[in-house]
N, C-alpha and C. Protein backbone atom coordinates (compact mmCIF):
# COMPACT_ATOMS: atom_id res chain seq x y z
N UNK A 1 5.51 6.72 -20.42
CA UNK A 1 4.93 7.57 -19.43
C UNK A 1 3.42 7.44 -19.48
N UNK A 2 3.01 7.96 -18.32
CA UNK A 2 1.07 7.79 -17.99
C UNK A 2 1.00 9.01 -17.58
N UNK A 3 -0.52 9.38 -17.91
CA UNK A 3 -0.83 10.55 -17.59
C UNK A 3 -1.88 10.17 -16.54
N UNK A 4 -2.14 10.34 -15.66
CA UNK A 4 -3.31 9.89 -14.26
C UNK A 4 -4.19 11.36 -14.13
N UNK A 5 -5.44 11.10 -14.80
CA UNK A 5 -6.23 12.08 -14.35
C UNK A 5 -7.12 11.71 -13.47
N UNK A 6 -7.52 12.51 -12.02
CA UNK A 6 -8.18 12.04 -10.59
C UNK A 6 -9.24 12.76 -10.24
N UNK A 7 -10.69 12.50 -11.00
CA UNK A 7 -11.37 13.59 -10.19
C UNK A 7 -11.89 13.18 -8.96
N UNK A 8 -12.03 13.97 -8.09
CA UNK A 8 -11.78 14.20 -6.47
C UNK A 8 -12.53 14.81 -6.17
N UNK A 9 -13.44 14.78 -4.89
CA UNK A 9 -13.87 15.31 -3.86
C UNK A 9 -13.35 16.87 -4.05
N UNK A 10 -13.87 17.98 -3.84
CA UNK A 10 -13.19 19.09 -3.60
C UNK A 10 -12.24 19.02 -2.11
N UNK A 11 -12.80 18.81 -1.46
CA UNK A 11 -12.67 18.58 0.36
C UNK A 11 -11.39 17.47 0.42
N UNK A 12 -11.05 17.10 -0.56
CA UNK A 12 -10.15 15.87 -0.45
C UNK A 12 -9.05 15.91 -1.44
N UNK A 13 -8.99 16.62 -2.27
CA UNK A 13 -7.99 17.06 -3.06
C UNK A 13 -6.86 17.68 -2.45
N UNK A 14 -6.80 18.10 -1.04
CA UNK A 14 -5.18 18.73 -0.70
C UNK A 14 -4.56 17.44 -0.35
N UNK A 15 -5.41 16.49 0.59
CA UNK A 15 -4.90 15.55 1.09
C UNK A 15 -4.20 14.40 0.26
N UNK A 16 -4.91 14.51 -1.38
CA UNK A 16 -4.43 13.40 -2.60
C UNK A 16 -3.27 14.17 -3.23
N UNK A 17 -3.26 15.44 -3.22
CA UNK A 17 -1.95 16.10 -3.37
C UNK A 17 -0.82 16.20 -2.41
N UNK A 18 -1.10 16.07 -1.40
CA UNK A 18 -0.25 15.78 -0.39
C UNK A 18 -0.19 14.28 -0.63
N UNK A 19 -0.50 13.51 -0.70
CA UNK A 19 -0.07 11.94 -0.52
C UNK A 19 0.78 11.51 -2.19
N UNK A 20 0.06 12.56 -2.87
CA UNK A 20 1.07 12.18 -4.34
C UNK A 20 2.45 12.64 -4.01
N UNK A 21 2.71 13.78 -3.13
CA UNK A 21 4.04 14.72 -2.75
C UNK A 21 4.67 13.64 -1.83
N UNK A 22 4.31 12.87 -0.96
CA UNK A 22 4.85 12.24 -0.13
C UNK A 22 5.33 10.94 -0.98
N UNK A 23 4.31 10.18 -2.10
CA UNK A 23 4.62 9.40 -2.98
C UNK A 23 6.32 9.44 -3.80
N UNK A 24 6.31 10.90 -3.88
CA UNK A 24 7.68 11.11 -4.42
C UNK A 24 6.59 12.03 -5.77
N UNK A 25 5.95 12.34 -6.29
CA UNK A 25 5.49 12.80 -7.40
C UNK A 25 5.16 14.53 -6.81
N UNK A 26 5.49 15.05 -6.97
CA UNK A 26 5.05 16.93 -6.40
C UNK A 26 4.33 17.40 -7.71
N UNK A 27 4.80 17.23 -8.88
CA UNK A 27 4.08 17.90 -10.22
C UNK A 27 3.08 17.64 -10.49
N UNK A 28 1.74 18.63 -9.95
CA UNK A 28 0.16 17.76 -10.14
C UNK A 28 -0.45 18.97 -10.44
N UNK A 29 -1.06 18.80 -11.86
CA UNK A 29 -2.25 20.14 -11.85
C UNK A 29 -3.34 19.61 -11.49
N UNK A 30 -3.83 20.98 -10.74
CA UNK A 30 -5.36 20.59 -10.55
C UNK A 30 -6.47 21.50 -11.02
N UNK A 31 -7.37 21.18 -11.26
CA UNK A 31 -8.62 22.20 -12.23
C UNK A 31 -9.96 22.26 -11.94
N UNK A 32 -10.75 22.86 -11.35
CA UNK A 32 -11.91 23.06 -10.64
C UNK A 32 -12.86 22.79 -11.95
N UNK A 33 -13.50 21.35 -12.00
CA UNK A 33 -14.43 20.91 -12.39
C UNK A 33 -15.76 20.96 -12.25
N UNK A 34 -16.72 20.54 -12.70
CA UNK A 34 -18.43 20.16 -12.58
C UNK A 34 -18.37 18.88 -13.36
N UNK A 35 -19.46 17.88 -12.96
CA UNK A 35 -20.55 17.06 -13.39
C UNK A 35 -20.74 16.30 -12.70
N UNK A 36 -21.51 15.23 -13.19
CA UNK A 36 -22.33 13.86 -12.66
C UNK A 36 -21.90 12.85 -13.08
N UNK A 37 -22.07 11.75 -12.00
CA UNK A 37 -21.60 10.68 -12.31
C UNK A 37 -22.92 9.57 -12.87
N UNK A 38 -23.18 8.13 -12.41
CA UNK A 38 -23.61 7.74 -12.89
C UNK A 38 -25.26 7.94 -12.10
N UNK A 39 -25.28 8.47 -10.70
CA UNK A 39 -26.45 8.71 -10.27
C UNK A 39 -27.43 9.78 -10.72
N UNK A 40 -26.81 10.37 -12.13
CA UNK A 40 -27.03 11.64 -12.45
C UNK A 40 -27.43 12.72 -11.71
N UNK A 41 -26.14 13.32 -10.93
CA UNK A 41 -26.32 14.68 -10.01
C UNK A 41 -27.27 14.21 -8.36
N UNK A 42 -27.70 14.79 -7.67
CA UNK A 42 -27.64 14.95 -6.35
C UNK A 42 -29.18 15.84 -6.26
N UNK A 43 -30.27 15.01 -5.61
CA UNK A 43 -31.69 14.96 -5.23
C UNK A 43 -32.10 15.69 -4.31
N UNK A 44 -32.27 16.92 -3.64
CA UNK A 44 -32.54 17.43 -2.44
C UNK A 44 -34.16 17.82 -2.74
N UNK A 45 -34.84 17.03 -1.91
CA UNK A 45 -36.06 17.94 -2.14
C UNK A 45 -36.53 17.85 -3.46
N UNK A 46 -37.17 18.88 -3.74
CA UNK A 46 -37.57 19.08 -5.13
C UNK A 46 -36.26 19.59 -6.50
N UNK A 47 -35.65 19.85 -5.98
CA UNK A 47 -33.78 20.20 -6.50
C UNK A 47 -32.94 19.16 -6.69
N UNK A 48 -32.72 19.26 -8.44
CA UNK A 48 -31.72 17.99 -8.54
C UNK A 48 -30.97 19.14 -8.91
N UNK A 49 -29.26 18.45 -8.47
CA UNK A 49 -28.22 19.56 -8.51
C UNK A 49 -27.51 18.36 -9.90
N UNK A 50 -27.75 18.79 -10.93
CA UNK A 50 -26.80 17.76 -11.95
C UNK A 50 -25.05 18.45 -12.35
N UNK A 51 -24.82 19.59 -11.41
CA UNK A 51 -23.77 19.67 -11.84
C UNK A 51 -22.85 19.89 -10.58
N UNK A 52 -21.92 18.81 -10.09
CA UNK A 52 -21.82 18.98 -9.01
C UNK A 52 -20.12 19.79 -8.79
N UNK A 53 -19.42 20.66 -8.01
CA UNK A 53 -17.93 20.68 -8.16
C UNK A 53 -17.55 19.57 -7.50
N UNK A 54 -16.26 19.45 -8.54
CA UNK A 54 -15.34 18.37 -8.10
C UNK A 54 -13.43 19.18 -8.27
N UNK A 55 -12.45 18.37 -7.94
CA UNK A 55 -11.33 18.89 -8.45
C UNK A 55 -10.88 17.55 -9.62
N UNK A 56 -10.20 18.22 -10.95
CA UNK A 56 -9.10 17.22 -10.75
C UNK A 56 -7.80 17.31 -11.47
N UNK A 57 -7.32 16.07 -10.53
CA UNK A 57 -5.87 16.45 -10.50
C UNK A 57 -5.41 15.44 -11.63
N UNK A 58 -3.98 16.03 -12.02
CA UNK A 58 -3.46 15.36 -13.18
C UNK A 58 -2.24 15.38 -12.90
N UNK A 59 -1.41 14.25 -13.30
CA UNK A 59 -0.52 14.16 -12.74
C UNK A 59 0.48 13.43 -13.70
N UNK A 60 1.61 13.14 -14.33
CA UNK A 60 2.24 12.34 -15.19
C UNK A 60 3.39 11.38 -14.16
N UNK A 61 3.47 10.11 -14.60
CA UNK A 61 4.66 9.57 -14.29
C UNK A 61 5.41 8.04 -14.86
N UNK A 62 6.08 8.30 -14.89
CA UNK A 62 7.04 6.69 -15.82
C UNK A 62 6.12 5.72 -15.40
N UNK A 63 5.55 4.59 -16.79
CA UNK A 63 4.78 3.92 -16.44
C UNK A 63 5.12 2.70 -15.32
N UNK A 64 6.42 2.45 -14.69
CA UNK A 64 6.86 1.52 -13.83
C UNK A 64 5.93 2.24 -12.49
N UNK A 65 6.16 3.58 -12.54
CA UNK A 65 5.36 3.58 -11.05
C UNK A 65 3.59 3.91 -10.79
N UNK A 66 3.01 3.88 -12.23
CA UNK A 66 1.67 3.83 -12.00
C UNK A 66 1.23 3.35 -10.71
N UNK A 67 1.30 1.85 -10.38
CA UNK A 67 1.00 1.33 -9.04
C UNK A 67 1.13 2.12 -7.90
N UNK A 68 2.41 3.13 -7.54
CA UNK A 68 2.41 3.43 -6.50
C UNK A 68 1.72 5.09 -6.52
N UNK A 69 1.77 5.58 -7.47
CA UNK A 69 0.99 7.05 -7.59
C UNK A 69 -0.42 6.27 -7.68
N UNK A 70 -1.17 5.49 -8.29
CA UNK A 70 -2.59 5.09 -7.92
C UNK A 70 -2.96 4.91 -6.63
N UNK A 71 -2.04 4.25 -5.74
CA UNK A 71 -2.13 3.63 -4.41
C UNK A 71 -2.21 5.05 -3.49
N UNK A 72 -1.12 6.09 -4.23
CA UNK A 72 -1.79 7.29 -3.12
C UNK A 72 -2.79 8.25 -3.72
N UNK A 73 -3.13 7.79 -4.93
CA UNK A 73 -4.30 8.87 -4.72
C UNK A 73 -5.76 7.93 -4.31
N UNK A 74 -5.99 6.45 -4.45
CA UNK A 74 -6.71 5.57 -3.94
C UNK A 74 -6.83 6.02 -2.38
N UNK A 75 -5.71 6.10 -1.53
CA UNK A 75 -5.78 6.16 -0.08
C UNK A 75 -6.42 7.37 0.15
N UNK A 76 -6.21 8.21 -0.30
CA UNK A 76 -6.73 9.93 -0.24
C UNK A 76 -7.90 10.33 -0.74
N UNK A 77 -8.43 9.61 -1.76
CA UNK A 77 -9.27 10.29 -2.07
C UNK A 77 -10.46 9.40 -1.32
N UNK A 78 -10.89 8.39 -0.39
CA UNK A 78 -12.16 8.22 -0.60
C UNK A 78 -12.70 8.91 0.52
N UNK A 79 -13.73 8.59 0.51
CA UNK A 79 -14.13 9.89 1.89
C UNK A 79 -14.69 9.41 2.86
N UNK A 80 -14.79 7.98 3.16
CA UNK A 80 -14.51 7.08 4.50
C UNK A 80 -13.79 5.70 4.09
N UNK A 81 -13.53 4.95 5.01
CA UNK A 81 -12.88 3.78 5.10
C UNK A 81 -13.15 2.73 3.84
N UNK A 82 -14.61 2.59 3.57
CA UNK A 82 -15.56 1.65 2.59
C UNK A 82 -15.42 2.97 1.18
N UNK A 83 -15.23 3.90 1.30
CA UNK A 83 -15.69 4.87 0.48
C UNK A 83 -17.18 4.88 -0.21
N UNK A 84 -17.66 5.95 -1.42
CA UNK A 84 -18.92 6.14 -1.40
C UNK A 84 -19.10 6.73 -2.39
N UNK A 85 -20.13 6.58 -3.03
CA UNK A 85 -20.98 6.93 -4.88
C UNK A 85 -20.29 8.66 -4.18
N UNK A 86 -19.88 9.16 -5.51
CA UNK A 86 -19.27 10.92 -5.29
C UNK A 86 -18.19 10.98 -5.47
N UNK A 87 -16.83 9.87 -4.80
CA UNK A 87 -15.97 9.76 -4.78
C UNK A 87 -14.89 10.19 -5.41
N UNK A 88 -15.31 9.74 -6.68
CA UNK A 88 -14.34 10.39 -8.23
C UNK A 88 -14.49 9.07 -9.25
N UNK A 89 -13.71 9.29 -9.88
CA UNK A 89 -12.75 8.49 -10.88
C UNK A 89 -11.48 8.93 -11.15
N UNK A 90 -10.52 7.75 -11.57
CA UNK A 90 -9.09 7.56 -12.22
C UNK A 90 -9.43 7.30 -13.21
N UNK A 91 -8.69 8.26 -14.56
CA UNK A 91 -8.71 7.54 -15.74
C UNK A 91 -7.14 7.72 -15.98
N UNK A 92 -6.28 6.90 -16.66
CA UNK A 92 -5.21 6.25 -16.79
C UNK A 92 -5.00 6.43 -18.67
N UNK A 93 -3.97 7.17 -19.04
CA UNK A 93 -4.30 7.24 -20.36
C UNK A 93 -2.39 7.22 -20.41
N UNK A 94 -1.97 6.79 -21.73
CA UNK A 94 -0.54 6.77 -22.31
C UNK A 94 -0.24 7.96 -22.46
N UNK A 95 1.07 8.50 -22.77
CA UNK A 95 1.93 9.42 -23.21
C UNK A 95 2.70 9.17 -24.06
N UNK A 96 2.52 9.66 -24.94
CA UNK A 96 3.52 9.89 -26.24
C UNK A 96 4.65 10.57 -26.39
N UNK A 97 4.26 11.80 -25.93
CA UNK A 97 5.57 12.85 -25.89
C UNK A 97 5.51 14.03 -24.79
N UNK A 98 6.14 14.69 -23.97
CA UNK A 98 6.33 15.47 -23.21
C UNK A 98 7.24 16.79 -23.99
N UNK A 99 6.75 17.63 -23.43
CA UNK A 99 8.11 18.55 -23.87
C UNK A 99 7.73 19.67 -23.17
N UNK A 100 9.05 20.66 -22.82
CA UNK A 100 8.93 21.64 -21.75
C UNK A 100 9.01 23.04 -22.43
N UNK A 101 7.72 23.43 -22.22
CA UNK A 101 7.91 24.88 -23.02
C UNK A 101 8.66 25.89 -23.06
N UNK A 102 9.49 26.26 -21.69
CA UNK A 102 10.54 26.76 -21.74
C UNK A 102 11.96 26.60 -22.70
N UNK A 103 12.12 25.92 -23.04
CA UNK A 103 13.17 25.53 -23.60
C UNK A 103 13.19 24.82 -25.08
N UNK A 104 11.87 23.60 -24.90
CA UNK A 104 11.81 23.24 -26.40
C UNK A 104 11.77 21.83 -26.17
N UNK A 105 13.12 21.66 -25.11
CA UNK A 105 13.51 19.97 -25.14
C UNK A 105 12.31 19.05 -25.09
N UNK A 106 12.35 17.98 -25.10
CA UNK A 106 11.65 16.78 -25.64
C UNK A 106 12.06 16.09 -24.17
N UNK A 107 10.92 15.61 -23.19
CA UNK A 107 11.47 14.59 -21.86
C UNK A 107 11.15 13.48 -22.64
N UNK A 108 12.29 12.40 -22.06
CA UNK A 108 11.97 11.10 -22.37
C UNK A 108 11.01 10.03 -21.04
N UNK A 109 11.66 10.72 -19.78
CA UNK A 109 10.83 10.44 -18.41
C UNK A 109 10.69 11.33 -17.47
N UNK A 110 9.28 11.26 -16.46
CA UNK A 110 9.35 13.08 -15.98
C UNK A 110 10.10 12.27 -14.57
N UNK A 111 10.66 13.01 -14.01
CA UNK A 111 11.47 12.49 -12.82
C UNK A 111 10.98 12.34 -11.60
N UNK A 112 11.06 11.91 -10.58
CA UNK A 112 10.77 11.50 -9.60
C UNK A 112 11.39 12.42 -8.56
N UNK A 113 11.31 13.05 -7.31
CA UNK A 113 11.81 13.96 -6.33
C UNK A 113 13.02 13.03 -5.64
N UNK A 114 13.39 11.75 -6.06
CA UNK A 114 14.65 11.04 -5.40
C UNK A 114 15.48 11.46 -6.69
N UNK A 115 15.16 11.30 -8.00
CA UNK A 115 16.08 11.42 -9.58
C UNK A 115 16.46 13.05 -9.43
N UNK A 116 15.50 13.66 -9.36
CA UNK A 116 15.75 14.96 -9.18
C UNK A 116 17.17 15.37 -8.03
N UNK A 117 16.72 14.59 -6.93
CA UNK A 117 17.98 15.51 -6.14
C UNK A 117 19.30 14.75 -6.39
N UNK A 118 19.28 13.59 -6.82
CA UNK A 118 20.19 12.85 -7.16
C UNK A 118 21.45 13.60 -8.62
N UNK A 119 20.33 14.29 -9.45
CA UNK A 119 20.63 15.14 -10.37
C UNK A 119 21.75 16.05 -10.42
């Protein structure tokens, strides 16, 4: 399993949650962030804003479908066609172990909304 963390545009985060839901993935936290990227923060005038909001979303899924959960949060998140410095980042990290606090059990893969109804 992969864990996909996405920080995002605030303004663009329903639409990368919606395109992960349509992906087949619905289970996504998201967490109202701050900072800067590599332009360090945002110049107005005499006002540098170095801490900027962002969202981001996190999301887990069996490492076979990385490709296609990247591909929709890639489509969603940029904020024109070429996209643009602000954008976000993906960072892509392994999973070791899952487990559901309710109960205790140990997942071996988190399921997909086709496995699920199939279930």
């Amino acid at each position: 399993m992969i864990m996909i963390r996405a920080i995002v545009r605030p303004e663009k985060s329903a639409a990368v949650m919606q395109g992960l839901f349509e992906a087949g993935y619905p289970g996504v936290t998201k967490v109202s962030v701050v900072g800067r990227g590599k332009q360090r923060g945002l110049k107005v005038g005499d006002v540098t804003y170095d801490e900027l909001p962002k969202e981001m979303l996190i999301v887990v899924v069996p490492d076979a479908d990385k490709d296609f959960a990247l591909k929709a949060i890639l489509e969603n998140a940029k904020s024109s066609e070429k996209g643009s410095f602000g954008d976000g980042k993906i960072f892509i990290s392994k999973i070791d172990e899952v487990y559901t606090v309710s109960t205790g059990a140990k997942e071996t893969e988190p399921m997909s909304v086709e496995a699920e109804k199939e279930a």
